[in-house]
Protein backbone atom coordinates (compact mmCIF):
# COMPACT_ATOMS: atom_id res chain seq x y z
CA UNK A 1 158.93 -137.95 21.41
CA UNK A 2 160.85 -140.23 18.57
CA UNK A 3 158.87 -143.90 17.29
CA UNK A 4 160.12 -146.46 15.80
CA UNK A 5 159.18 -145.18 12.62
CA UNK A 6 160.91 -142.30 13.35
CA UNK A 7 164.22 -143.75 12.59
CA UNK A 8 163.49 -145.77 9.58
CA UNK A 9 161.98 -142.93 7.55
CA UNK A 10 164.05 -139.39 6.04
CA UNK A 11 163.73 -136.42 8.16
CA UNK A 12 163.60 -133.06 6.19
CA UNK A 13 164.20 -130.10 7.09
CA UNK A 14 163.50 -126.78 5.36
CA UNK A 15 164.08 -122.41 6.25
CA UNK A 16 164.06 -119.98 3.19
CA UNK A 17 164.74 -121.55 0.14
CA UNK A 18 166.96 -124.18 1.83
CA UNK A 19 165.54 -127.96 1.79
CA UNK A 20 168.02 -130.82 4.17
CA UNK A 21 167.76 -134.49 4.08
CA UNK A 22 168.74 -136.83 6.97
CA UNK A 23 168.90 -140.66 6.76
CA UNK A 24 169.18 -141.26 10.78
CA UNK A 25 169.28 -145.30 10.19
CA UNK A 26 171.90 -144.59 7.65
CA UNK A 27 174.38 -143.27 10.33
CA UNK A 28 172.42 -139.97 10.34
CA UNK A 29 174.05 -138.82 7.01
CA UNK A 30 172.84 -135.69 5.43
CA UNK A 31 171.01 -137.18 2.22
CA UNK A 32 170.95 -134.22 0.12
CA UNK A 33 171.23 -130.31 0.94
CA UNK A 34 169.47 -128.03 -2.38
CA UNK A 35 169.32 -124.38 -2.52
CA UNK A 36 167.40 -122.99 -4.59
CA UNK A 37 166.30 -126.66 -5.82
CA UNK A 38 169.87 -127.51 -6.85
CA UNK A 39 171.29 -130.01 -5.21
CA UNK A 40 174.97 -129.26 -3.83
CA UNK A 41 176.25 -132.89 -2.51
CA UNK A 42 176.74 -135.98 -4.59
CA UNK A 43 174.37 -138.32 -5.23
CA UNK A 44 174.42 -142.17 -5.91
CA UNK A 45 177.01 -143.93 -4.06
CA UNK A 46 179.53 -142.21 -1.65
CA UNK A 47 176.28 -139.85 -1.11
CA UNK A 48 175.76 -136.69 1.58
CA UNK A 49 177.50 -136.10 4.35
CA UNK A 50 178.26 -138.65 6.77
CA UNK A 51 179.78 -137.97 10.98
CA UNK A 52 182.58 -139.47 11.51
CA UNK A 53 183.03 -140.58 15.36
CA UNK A 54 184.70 -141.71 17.21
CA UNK A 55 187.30 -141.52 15.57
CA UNK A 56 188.19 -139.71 12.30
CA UNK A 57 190.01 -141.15 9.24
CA UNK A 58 193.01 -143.88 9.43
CA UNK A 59 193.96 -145.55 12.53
CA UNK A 60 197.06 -146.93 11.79
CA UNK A 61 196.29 -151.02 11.22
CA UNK A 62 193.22 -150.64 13.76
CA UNK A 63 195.39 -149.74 16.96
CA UNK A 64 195.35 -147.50 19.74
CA UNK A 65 195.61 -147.44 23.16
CA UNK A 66 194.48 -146.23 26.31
CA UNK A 67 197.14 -145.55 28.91
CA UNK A 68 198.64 -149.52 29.51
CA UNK A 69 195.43 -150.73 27.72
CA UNK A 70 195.86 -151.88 23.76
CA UNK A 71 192.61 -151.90 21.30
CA UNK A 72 192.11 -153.51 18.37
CA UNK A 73 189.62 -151.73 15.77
CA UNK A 74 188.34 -153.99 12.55
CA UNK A 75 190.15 -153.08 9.54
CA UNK A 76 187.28 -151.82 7.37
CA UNK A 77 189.66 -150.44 5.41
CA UNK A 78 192.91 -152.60 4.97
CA UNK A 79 195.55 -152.31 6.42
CA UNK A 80 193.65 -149.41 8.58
CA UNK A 81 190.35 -148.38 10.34
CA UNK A 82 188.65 -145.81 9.12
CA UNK A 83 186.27 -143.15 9.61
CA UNK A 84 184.97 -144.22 13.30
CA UNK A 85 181.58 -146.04 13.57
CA UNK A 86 178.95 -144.04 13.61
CA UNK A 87 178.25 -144.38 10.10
CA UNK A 88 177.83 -147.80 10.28
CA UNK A 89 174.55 -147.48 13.07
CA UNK A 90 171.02 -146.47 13.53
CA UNK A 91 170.67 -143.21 15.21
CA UNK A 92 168.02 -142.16 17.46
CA UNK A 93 165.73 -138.99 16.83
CA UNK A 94 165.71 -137.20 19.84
CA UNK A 95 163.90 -133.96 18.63
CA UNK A 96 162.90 -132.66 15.16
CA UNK A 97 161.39 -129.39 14.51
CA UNK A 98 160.96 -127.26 11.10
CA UNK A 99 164.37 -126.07 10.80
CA UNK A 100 165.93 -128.35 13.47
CA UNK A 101 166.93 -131.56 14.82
CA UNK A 102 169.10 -133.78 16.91
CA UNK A 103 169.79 -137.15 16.97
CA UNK A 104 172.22 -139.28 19.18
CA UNK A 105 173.01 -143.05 19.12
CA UNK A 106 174.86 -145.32 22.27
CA UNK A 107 178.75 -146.18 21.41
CA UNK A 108 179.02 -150.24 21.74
CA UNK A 109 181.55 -152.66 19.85
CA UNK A 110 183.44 -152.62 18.13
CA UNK A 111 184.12 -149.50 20.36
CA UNK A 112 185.62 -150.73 23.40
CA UNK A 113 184.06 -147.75 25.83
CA UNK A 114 180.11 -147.25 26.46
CA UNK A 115 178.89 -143.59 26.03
CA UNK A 116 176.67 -141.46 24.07
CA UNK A 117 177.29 -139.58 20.60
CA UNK A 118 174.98 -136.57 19.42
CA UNK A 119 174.37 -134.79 16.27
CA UNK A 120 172.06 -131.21 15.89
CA UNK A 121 171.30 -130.01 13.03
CA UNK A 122 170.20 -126.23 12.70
CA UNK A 123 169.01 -124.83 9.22
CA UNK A 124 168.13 -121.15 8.15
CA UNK A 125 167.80 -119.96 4.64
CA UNK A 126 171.24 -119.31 4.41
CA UNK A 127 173.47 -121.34 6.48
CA UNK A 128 173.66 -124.82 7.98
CA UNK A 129 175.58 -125.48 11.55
CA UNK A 130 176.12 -128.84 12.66
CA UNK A 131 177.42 -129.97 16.21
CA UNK A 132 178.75 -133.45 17.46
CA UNK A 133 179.49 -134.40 21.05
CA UNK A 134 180.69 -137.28 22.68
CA UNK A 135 180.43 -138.36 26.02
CA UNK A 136 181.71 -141.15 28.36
CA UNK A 137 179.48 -143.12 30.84
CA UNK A 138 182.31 -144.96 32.31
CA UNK A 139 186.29 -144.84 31.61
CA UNK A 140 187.84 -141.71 29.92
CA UNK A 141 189.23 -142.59 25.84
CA UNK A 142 190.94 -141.24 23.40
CA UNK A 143 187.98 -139.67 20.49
CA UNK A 144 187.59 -137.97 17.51
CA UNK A 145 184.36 -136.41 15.51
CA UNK A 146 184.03 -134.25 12.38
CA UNK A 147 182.27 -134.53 8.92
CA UNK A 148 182.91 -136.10 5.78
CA UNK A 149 180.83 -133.86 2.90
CA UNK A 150 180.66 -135.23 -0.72
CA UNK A 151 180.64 -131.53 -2.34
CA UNK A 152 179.27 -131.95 -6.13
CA UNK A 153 182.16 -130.21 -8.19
CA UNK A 154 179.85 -129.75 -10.55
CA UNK A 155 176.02 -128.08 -10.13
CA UNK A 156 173.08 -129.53 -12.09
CA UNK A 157 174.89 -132.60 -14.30
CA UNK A 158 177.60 -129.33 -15.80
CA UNK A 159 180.93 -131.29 -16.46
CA UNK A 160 182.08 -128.15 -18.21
CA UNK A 161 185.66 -126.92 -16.67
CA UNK A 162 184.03 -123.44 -16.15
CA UNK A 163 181.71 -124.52 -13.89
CA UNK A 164 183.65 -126.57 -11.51
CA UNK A 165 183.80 -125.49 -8.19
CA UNK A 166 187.26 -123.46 -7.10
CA UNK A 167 188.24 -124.31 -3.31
CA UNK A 168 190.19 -121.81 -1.75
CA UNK A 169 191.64 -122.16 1.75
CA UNK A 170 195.13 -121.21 3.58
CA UNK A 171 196.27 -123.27 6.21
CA UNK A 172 199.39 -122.49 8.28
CA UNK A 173 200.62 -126.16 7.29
CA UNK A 174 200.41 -129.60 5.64
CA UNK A 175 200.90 -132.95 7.41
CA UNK A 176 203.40 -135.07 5.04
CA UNK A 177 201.50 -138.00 4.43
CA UNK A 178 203.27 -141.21 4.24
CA UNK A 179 203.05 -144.41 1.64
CA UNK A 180 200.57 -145.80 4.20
CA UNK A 181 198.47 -142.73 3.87
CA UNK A 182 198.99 -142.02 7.45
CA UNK A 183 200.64 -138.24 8.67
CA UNK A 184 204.21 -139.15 9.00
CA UNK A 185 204.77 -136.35 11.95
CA UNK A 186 206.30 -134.01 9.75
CA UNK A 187 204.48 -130.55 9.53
CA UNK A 188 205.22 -129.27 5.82
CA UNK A 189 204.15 -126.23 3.59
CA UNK A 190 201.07 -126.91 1.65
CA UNK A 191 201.21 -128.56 -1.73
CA UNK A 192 199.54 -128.20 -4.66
CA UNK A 193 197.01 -130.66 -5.01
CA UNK A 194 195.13 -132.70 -5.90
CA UNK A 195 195.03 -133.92 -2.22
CA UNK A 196 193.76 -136.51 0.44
CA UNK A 197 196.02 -134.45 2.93
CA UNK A 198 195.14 -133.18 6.73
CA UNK A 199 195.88 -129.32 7.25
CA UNK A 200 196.19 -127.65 10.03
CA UNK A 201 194.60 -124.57 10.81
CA UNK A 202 194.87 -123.49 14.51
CA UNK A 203 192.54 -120.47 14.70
CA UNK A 204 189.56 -122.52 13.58
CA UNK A 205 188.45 -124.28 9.85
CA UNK A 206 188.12 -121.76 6.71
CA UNK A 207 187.63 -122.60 3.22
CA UNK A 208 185.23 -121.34 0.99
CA UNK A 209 183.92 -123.36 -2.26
CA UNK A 210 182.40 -121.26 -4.98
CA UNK A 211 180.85 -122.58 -8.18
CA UNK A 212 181.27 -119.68 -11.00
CA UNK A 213 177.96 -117.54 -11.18
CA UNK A 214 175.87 -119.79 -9.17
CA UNK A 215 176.79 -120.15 -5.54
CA UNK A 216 179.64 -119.40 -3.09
CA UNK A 217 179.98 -121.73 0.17
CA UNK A 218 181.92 -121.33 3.24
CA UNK A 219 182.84 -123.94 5.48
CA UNK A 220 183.94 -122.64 9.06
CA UNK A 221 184.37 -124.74 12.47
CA UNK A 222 186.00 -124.34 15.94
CA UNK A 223 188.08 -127.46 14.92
CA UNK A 224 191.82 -127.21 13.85
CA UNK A 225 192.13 -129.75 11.45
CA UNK A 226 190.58 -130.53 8.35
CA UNK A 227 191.34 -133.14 5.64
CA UNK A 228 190.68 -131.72 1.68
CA UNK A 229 190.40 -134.78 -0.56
CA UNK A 230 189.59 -133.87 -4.42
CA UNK A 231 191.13 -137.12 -6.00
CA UNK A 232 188.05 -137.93 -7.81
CA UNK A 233 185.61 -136.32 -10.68
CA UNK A 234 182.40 -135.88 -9.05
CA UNK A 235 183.27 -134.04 -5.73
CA UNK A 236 185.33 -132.21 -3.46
CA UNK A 237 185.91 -133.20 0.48
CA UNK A 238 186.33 -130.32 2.78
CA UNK A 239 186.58 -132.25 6.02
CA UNK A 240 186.57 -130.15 9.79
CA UNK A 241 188.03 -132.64 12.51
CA UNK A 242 188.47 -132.52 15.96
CA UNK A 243 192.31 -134.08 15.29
CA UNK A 244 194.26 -135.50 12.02
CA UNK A 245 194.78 -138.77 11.05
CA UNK A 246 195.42 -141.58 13.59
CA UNK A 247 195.17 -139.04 15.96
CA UNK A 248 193.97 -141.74 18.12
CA UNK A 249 197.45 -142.42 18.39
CA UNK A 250 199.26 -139.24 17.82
CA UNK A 251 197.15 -136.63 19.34
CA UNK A 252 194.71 -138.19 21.57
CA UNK A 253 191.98 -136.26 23.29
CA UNK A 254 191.10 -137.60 25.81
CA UNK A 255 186.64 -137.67 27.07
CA UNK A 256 186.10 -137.55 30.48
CA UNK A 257 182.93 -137.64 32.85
CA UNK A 258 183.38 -134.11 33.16
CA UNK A 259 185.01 -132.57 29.59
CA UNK A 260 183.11 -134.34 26.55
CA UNK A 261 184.55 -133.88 22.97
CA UNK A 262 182.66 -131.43 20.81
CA UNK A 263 183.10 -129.93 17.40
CA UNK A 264 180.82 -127.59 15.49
CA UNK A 265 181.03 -126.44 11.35
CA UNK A 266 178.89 -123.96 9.74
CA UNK A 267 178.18 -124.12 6.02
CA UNK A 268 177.13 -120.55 4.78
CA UNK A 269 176.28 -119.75 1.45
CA UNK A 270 175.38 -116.86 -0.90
CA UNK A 271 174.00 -116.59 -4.29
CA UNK A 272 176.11 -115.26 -7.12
């Protein structure tokens, strides 16, 4: 059984040689994840790994609707909403053991429908799979979940070019993203990056980040989409999501009382 001080203090967790850091009153965002005793996501600001739910990335200027009924999201990221809200909350500890844990928190405003969101967390010394679901109390709506990892591009303060991590992945296609960083609807071949650009990959998430002679990491989910952003010196996103970009909108999935939304992604690594 949780306590109060349950949610106000880090949960670790820890199988082989594997150490993981939750921060449940900080949206339950992974704090850290070291292997070995290096730490592979980025520190300081923009930290971890946080869920992103109920929705996932943009939402074009806030809006979406529900059959004849129109929402209005706060722009936390003008012109557009972004990244859903459970972030943003406190999230209950519902169980922890050595190598697991789970954690769920209530959906409330600014989301307009009541129901609950889960997270588990399940750690060996070689692999980390995390699961979301989200389910309705009431109405059916339109949802989202999926991750948002900071992935260091460089291990242990390197910033030589040798070292950075090398992402390799091969979707079957790009969405064109517009000026307004939204998918436009087109479905493109994939570009070069650097990217903040949703791919779609319709037998299920693969990419695999390796960082030269240290460590090779594969990132695998039952979800179709994933967003790669890499704009930026200090890390690389890799980003499995249950739909792209204002999919509220474009490709809504809808939970019901009888089919919840749920998403899974495995990290699995190897030394080199």
């Amino acid at each position: 059984m949780s306590t109060d001080t349950d949610q106000k203090r880090e949960i670790r967790l820890a199988a082989g040689d594997a150490e993981l850091t939750i921060h449940p009153a900080v949206g339950c965002r992974i704090a850290g994840l070291r292997v070995g005793g290096t730490e592979l996501l980025r520190q300081g600001d923009r930290y971890g790994c946080f869920p992103m739910v109920p929705w996932c990335g943009r939402v074009d200027r806030g809006r979406f609707r529900n059959g004849d009924t129109a929402h209005q999201l706060p722009l936390n990221s003008p012109p557009h909403a972004i990244h859903g809200t459970g972030r943003d909350v406190a999230w209950r500890t519902a169980r922890k053991g050595e190598s697991e844990a789970a954690f769920t928190y209530e959906l409330a405003d600014p989301w307009p429908y009541t129901g609950r969101v889960t997270q588990l967390f399940e750690l060996t010394a070689d692999s980390l799979t995390l699961s979301l679901g989200v389910e309705t109390y009431d109405d059916s709506f339109p949802a989202q979940a999926g991750w948002h990892p900071w992935f260091l591009r460089h291990l242990d303060g390197s910033t030589a070019d040798a070292d950075a991590v090398r992402l390799d992945f091969s979707p079957q296609w790009q969405e064109e993203r517009g000026a307004d960083h939204l998918p436009t609807g087109r479905r493109i071949d994939p570009k070069p990056g650097p990217w903040d650009d949703c791919f779609g990959m319709p037998d299920g998430v693969e990419a695999t980040l390796t960082w030269p002679g240290r460590l090779e990491l594969k990132v695998t989910s039952t979800a179709e989409w994933a967003v790669v952003y890499d704009e930026q010196a200090e890390a690389v996103c890799v980003e499995p999501q249950t739909g792209p970009p204002n999919g509220l909108n474009t490709e809504p999935r809808l939970v019901t009382p009888i089919d919840p939304l749920e998403i899974r992604t495995t990290w699995s690594w190897r030394h080199l």
